[in-house]
N, C-alpha and C. Protein backbone atom coordinates (compact mmCIF):
# COMPACT_ATOMS: atom_id res chain seq x y z
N UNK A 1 6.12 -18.74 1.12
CA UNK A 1 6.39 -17.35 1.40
C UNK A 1 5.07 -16.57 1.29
N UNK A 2 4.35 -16.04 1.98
CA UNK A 2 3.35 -15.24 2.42
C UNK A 2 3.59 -13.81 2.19
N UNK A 3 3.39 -13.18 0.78
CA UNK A 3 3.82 -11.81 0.28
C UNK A 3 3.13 -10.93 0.69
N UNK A 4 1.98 -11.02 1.25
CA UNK A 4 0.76 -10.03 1.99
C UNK A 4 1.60 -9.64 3.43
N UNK A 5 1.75 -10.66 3.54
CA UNK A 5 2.18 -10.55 5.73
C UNK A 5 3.70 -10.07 5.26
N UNK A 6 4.61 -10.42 4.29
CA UNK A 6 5.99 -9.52 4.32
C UNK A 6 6.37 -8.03 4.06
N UNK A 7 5.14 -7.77 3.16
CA UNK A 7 4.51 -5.96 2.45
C UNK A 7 3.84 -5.70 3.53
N UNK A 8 2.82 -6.19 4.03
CA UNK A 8 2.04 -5.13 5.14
C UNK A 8 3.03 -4.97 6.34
N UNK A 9 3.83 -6.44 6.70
CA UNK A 9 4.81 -5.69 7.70
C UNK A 9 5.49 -4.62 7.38
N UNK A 10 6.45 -4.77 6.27
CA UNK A 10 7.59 -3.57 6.20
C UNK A 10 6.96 -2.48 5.67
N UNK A 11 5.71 -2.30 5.25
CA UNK A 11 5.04 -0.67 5.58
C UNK A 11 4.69 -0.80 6.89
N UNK A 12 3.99 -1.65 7.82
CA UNK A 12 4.27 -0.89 9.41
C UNK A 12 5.38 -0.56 9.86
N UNK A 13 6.07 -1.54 9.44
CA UNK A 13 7.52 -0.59 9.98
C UNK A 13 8.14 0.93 9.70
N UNK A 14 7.70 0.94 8.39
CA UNK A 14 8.24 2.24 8.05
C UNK A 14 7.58 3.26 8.49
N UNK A 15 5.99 3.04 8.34
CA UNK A 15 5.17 3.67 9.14
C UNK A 15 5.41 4.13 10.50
N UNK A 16 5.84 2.97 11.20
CA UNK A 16 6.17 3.34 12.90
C UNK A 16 7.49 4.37 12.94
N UNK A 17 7.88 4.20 11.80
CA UNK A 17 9.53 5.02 11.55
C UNK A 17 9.19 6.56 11.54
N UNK A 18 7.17 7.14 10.89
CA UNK A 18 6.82 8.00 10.63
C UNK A 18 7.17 8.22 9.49
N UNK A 19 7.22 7.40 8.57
CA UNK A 19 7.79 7.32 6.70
C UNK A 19 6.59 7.39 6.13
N UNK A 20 5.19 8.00 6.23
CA UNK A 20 4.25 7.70 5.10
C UNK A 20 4.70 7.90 3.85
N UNK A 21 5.58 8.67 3.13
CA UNK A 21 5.82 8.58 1.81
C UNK A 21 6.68 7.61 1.50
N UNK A 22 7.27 6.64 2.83
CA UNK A 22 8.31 5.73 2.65
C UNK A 22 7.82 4.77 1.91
N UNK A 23 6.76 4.61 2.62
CA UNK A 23 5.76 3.60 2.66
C UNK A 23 4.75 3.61 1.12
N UNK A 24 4.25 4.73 1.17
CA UNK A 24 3.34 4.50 -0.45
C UNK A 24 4.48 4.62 -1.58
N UNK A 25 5.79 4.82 -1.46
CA UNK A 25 6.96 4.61 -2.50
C UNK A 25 6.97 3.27 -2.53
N UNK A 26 7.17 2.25 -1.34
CA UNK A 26 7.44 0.87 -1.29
C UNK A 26 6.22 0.27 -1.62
N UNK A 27 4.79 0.53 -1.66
CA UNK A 27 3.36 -0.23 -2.02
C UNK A 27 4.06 0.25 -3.91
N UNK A 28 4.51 1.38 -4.24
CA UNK A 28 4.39 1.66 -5.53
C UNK A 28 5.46 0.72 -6.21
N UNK A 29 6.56 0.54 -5.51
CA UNK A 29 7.43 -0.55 -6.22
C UNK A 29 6.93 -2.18 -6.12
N UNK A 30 6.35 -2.26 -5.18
CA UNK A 30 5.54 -3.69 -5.80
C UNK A 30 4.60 -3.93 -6.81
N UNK A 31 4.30 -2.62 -7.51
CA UNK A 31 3.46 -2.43 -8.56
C UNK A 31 1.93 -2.47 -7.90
N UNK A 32 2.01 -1.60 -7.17
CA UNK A 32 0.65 -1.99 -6.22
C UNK A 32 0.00 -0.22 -5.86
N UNK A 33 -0.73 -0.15 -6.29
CA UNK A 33 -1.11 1.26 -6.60
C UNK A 33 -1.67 1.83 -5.31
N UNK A 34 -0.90 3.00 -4.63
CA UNK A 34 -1.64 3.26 -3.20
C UNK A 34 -3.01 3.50 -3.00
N UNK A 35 -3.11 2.78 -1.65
CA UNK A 35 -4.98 3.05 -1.45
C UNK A 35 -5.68 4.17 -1.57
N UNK A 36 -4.95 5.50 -1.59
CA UNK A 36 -5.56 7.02 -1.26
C UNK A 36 -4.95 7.38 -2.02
N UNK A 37 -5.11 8.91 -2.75
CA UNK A 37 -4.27 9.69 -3.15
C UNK A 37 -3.89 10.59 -2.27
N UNK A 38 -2.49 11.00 -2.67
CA UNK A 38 -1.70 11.71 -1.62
C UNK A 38 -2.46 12.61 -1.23
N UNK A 39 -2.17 12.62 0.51
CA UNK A 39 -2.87 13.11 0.87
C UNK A 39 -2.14 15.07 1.24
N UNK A 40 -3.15 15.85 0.91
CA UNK A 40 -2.53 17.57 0.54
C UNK A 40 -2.40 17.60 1.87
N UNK A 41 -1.72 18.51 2.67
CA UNK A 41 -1.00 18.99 3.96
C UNK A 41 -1.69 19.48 3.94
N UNK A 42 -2.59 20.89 3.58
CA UNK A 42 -3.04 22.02 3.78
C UNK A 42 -4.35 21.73 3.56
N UNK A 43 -5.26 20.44 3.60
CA UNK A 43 -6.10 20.03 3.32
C UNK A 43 -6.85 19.95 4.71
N UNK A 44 -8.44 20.20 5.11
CA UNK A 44 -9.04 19.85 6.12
C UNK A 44 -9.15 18.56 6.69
N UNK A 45 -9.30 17.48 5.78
CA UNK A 45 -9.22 16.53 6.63
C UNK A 45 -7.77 15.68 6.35
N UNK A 46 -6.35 16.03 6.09
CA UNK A 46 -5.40 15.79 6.04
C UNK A 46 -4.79 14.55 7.04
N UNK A 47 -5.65 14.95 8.47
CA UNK A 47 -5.41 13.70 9.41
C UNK A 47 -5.66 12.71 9.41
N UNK A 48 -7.29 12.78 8.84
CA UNK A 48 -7.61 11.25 8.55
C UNK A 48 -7.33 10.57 7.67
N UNK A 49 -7.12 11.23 5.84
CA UNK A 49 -6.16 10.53 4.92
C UNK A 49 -5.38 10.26 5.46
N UNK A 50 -4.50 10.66 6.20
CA UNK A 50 -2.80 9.62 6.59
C UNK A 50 -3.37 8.96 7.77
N UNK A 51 -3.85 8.95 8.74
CA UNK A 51 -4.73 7.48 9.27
C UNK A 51 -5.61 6.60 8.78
N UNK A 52 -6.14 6.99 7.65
CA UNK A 52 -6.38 6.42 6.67
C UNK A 52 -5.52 5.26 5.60
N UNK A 53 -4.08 5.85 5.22
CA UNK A 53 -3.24 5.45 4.46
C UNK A 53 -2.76 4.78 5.18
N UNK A 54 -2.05 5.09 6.74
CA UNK A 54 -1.34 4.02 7.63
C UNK A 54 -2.38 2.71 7.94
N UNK A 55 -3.53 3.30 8.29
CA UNK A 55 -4.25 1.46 8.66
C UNK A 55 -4.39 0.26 6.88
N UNK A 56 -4.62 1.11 5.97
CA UNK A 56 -4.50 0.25 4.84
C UNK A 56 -3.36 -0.02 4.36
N UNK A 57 -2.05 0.65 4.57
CA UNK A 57 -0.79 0.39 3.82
C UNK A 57 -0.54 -1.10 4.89
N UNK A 58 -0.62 -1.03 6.59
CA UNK A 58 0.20 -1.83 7.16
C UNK A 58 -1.44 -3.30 7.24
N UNK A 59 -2.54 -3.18 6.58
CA UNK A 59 -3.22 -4.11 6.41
C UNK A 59 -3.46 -5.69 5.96
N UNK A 60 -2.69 -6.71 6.31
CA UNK A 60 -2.45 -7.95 5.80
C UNK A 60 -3.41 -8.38 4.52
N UNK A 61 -5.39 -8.29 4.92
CA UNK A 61 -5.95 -8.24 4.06
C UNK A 61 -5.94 -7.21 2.98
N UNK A 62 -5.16 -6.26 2.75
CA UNK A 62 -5.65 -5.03 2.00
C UNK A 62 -4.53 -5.32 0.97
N UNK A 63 -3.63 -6.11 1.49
CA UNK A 63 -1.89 -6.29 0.33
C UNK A 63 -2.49 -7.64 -0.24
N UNK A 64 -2.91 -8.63 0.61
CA UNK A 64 -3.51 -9.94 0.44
C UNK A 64 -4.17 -9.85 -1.35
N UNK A 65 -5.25 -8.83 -1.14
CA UNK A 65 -6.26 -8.59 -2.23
C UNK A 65 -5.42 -8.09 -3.22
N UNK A 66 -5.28 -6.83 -3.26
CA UNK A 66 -3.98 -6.23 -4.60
C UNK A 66 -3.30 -6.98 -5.05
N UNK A 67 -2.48 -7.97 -4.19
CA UNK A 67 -1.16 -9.07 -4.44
C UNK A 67 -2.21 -9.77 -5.93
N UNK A 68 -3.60 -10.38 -5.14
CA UNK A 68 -4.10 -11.30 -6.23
C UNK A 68 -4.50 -10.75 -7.50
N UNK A 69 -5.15 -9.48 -6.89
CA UNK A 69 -5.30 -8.36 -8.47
C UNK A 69 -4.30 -8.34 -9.48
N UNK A 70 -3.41 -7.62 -9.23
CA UNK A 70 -2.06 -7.35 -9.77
C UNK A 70 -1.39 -8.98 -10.06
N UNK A 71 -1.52 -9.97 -9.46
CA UNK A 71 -1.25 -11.39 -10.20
C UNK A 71 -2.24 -11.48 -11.19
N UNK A 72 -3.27 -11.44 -11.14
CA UNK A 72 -4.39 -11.96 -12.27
C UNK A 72 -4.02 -11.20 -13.60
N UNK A 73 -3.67 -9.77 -13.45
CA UNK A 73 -3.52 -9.10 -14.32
C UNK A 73 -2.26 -9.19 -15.09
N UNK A 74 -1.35 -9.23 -14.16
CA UNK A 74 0.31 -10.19 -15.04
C UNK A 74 -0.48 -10.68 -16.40
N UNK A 75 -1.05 -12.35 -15.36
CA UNK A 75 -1.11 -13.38 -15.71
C UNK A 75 -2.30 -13.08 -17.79
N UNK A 76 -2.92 -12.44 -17.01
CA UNK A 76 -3.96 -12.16 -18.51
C UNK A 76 -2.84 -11.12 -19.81
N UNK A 77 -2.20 -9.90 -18.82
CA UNK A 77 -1.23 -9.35 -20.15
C UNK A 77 -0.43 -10.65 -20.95
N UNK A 78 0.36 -11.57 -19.91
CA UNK A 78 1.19 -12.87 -20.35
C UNK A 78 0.25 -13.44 -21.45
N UNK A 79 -1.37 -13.81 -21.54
CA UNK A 79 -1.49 -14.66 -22.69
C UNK A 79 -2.01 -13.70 -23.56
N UNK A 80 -1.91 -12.17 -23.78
CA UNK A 80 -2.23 -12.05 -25.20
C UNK A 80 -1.12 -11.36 -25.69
């Protein structure tokens, strides 16, 4: 089972749905901390944070990396 390619799909999907908050809710329940901070509406460059957030949320390599982070880190809380 390939957990990078099953997370980066179903944030493109939600993404294509136009869900960006769908989407950094679902990176946050995998325990996977979103790439950007939310990005402010009323902010100048507001467009490119959320084209920003959509090319890294639906990124195979970008879930790939976190997945192993967030395993290593389990794995080290588990032995002390």
């Amino acid at each position: 089972m390939n957990l990078a390619l099953i997370h980066s799909t179903a944030c493109r999907e939600l993404l294509n749905d136009g869900e960006l908050e769908d989407a950094i809710r679902y990176c946050v329940e995998q325990g996977i901390e979103p790439p950007i901070p939310p990005c402010a509406k009323m902010s100048s460059d507001y467009e490119h944070c959320v084209a920003l957030a959509k090319e890294t949320l639906s990124d195979y390599g970008w879930w790939e990396k976190r997945l192993k982070v967030r395993d290593a880190r389990s794995r080290r809380q588990a032995e002390t």
